[in-house]
PDB file of N, CA and C in Angstrom:
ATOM      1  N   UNK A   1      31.996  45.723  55.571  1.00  0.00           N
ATOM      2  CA  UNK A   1      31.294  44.795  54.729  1.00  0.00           C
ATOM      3  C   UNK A   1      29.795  45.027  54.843  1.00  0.00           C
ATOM      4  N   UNK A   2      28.807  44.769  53.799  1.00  0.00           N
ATOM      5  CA  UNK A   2      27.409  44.847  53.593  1.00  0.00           C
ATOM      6  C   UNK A   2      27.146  43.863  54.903  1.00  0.00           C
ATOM      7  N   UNK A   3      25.947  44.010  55.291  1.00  0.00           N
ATOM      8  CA  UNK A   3      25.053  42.543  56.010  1.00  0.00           C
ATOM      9  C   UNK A   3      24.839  41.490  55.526  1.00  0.00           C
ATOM     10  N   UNK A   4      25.427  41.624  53.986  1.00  0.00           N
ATOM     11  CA  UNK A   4      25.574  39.625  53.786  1.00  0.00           C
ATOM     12  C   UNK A   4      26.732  39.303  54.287  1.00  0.00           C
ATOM     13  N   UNK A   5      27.646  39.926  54.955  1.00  0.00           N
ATOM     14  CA  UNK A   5      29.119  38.957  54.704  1.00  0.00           C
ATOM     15  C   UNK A   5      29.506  39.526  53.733  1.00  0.00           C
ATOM     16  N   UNK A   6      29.573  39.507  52.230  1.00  0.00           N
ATOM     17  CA  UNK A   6      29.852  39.661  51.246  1.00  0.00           C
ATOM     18  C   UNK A   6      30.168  41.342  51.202  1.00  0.00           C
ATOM     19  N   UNK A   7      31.627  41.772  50.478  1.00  0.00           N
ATOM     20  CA  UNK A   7      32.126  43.035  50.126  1.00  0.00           C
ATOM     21  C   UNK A   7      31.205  43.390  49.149  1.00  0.00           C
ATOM     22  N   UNK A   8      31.208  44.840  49.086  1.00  0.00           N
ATOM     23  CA  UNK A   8      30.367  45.596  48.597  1.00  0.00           C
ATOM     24  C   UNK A   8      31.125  45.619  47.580  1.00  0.00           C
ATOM     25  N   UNK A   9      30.736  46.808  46.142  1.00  0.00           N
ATOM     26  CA  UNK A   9      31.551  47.010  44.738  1.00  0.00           C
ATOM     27  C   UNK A   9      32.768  47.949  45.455  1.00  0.00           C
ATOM     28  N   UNK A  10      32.172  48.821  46.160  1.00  0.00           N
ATOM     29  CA  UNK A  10      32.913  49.914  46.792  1.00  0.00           C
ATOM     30  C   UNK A  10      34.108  49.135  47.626  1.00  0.00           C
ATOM     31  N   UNK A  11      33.861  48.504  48.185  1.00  0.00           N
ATOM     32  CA  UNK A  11      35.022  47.678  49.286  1.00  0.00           C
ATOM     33  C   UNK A  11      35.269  47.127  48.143  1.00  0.00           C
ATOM     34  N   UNK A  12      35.653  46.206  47.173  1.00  0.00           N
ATOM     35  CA  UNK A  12      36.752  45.812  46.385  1.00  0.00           C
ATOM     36  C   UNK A  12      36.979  46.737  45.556  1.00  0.00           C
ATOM     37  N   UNK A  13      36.347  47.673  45.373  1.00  0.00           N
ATOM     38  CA  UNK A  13      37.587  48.990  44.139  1.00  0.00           C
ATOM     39  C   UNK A  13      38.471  49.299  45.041  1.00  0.00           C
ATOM     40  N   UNK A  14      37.653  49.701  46.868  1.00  0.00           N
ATOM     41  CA  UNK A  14      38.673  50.526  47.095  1.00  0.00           C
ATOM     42  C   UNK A  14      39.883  49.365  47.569  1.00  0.00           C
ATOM     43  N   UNK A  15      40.050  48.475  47.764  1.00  0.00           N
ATOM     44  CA  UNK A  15      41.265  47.373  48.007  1.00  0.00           C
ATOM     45  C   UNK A  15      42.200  47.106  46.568  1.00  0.00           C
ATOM     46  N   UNK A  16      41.551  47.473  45.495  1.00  0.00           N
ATOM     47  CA  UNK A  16      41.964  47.502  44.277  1.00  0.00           C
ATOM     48  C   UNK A  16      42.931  48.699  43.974  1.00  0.00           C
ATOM     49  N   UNK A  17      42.069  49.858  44.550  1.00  0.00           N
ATOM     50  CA  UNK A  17      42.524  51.040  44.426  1.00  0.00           C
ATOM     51  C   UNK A  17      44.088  51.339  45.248  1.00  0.00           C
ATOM     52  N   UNK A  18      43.997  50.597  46.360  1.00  0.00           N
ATOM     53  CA  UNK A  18      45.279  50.814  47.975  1.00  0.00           C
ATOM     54  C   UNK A  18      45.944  49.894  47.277  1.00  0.00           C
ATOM     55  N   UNK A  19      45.439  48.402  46.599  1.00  0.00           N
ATOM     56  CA  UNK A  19      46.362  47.611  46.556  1.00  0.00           C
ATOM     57  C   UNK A  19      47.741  47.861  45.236  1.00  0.00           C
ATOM     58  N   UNK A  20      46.871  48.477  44.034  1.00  0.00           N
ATOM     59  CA  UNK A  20      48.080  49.555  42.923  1.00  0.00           C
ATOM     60  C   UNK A  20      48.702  50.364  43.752  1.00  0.00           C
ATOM     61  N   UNK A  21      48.005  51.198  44.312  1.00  0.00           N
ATOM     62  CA  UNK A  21      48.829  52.347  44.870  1.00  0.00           C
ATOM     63  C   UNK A  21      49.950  51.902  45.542  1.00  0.00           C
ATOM     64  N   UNK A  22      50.057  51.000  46.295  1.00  0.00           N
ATOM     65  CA  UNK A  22      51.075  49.723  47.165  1.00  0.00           C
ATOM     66  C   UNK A  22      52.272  49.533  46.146  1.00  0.00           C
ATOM     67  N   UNK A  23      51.840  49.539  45.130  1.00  0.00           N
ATOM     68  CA  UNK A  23      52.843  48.736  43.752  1.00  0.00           C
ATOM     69  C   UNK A  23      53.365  49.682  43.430  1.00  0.00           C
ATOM     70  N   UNK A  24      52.656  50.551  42.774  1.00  0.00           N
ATOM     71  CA  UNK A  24      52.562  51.411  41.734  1.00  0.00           C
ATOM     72  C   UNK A  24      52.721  52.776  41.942  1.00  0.00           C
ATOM     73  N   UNK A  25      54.350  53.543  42.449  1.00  0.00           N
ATOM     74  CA  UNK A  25      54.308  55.110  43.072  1.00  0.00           C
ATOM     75  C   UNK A  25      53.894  56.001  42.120  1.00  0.00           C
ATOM     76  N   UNK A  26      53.886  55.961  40.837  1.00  0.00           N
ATOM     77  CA  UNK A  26      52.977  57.286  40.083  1.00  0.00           C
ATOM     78  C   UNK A  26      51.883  57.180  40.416  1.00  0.00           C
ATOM     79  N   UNK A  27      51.125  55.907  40.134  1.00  0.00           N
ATOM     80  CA  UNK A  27      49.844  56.044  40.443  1.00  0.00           C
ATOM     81  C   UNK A  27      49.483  56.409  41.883  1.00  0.00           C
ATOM     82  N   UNK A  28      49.921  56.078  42.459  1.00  0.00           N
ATOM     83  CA  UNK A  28      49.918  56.692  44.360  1.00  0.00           C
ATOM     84  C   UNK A  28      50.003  58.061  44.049  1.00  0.00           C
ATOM     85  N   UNK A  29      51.195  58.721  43.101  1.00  0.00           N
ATOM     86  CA  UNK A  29      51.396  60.699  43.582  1.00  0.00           C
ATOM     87  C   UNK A  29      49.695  60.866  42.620  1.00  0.00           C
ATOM     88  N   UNK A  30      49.207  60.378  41.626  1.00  0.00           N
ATOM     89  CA  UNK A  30      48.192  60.873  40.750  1.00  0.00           C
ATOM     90  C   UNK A  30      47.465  60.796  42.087  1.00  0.00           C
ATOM     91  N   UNK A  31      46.926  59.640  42.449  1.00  0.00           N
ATOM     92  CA  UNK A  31      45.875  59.313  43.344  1.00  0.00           C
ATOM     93  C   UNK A  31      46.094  60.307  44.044  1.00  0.00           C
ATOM     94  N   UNK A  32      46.721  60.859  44.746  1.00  0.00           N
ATOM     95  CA  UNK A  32      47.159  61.721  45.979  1.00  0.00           C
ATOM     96  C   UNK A  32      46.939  62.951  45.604  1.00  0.00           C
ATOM     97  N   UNK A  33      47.156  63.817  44.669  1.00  0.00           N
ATOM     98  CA  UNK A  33      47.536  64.509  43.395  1.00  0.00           C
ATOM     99  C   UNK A  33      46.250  64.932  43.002  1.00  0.00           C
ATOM    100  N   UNK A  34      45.330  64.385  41.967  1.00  0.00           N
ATOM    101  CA  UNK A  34      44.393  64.165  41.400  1.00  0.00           C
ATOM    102  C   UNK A  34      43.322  63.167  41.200  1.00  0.00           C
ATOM    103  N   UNK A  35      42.902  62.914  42.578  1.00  0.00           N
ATOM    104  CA  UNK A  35      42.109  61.848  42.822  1.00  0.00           C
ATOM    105  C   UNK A  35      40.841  61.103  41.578  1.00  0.00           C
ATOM    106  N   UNK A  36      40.273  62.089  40.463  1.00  0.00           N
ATOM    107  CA  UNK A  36      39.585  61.845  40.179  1.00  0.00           C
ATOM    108  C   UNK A  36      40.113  61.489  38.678  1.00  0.00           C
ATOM    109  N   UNK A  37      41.248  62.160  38.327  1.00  0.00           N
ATOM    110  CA  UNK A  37      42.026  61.447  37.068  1.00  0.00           C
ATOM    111  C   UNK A  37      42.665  59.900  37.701  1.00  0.00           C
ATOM    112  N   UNK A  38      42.654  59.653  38.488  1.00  0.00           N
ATOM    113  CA  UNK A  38      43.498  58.326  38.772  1.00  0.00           C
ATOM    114  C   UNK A  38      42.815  57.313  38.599  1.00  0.00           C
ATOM    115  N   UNK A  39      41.281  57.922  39.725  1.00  0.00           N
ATOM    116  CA  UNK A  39      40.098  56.755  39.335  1.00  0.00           C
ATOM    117  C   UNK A  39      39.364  56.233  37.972  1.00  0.00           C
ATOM    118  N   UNK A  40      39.847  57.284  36.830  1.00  0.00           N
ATOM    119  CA  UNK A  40      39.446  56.725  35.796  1.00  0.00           C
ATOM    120  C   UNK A  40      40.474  55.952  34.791  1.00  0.00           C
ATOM    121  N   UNK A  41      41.477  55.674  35.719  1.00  0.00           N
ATOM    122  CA  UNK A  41      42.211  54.563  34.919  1.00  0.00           C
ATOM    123  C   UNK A  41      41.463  53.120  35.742  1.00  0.00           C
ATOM    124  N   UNK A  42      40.263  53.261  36.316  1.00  0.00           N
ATOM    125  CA  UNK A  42      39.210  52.307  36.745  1.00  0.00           C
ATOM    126  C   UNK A  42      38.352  51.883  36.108  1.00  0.00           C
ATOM    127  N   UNK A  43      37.860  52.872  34.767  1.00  0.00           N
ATOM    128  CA  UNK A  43      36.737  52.914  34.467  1.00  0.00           C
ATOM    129  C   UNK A  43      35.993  54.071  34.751  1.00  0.00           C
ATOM    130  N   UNK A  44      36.556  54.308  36.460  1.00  0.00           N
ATOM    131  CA  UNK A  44      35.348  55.365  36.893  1.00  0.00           C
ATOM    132  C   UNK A  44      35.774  56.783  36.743  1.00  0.00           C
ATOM    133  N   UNK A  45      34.376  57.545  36.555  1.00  0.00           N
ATOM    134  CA  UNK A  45      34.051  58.852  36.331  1.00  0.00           C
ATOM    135  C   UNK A  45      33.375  59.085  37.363  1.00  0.00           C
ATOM    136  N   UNK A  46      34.042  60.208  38.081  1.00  0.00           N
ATOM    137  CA  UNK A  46      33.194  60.987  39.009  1.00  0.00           C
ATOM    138  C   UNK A  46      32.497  62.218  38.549  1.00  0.00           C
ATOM    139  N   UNK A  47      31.249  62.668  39.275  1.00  0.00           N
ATOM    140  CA  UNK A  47      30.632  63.387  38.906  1.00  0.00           C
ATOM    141  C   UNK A  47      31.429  65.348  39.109  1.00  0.00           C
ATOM    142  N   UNK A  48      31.429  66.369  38.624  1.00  0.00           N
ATOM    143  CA  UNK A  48      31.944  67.570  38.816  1.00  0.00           C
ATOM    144  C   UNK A  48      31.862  67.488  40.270  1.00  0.00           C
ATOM    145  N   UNK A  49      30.184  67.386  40.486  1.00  0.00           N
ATOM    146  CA  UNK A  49      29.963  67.909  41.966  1.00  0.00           C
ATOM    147  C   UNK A  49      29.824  67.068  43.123  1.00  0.00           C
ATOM    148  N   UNK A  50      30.463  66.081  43.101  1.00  0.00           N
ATOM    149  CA  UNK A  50      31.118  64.763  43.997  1.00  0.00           C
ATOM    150  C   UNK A  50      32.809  65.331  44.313  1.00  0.00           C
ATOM    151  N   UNK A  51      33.037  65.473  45.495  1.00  0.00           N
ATOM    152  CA  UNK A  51      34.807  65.738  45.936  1.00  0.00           C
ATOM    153  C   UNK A  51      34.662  64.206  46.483  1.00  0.00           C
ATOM    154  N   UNK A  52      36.438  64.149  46.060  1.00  0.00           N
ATOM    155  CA  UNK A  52      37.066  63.047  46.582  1.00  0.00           C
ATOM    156  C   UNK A  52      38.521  63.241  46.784  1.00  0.00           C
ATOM    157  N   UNK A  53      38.562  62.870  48.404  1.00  0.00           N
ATOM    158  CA  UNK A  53      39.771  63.348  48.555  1.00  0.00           C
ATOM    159  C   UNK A  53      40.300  61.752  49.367  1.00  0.00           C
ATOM    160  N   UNK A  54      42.121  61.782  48.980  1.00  0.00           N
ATOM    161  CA  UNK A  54      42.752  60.409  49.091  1.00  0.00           C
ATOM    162  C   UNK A  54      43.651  61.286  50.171  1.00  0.00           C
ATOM    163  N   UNK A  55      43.476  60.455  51.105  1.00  0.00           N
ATOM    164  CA  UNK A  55      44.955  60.972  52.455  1.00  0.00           C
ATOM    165  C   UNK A  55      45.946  59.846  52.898  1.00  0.00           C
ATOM    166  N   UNK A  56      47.023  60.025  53.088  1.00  0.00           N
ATOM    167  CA  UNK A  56      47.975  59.351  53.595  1.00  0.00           C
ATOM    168  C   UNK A  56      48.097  58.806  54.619  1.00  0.00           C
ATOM    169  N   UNK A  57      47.743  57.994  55.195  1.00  0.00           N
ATOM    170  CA  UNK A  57      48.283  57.680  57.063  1.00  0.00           C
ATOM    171  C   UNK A  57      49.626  57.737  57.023  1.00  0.00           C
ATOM    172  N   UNK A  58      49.662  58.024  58.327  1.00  0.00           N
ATOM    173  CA  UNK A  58      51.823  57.809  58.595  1.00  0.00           C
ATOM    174  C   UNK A  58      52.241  57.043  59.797  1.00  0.00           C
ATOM    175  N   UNK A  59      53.011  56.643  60.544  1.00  0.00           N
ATOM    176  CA  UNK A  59      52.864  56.516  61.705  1.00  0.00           C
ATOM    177  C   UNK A  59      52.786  57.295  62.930  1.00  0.00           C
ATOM    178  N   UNK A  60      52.439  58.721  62.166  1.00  0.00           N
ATOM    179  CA  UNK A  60      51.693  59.772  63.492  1.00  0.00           C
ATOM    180  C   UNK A  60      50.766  60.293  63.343  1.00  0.00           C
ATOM    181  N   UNK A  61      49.797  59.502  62.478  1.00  0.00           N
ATOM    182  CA  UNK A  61      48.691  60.233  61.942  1.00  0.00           C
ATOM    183  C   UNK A  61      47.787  59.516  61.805  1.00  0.00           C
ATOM    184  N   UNK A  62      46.325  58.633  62.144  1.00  0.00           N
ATOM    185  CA  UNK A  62      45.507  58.057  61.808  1.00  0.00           C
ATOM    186  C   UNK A  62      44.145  58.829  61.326  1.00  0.00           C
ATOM    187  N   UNK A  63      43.788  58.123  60.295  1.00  0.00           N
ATOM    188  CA  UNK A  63      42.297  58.985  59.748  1.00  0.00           C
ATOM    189  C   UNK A  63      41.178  57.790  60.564  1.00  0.00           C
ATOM    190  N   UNK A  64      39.781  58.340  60.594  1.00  0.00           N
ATOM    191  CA  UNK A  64      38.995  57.427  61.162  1.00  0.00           C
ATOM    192  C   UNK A  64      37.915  58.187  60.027  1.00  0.00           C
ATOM    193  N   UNK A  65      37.616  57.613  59.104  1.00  0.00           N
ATOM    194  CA  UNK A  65      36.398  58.280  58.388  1.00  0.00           C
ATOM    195  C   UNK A  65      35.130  57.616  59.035  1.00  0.00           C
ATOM    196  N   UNK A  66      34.206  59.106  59.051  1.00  0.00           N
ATOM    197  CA  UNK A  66      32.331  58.899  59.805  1.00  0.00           C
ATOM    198  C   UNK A  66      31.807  58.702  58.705  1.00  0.00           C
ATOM    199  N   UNK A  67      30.544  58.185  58.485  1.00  0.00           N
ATOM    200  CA  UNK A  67      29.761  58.147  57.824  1.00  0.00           C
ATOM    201  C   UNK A  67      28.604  59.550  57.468  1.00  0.00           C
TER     202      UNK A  67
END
């Protein structure tokens, strides 16, 4: 969360984003698949030269993303 307390735009897409994917298994293989066609059933457009990559946790696998 930002230093108000308050979620950022980024922290509710991406809870938006996990919370379809939860529902919704095509959209999970796209997301997984083709990260940047999925996000524009958001609205959003990523730039060419912006990568975005979506990974799976499992229960033998944890990601810890750095800043």
């Amino acid at each position: 969360m930002s230093g108000t307390g308050k979620p950022t735009v980024r922290e509710i897409l991406e809870k938006e984003i996990v919370q379809r994917a939860r529902h919704d298994a095509e959209f999970r293989a796209l997301l997984l698949e083709n990260p940047k066609e999925a996000l524009k059933q958001f609205g959003l457009r990523v730039p060419d030269r912006v990568e975005i990559r979506v990974v799976e946790e499992t229960p033998s696998v944890c990601y810890i993303v750095l800043p």
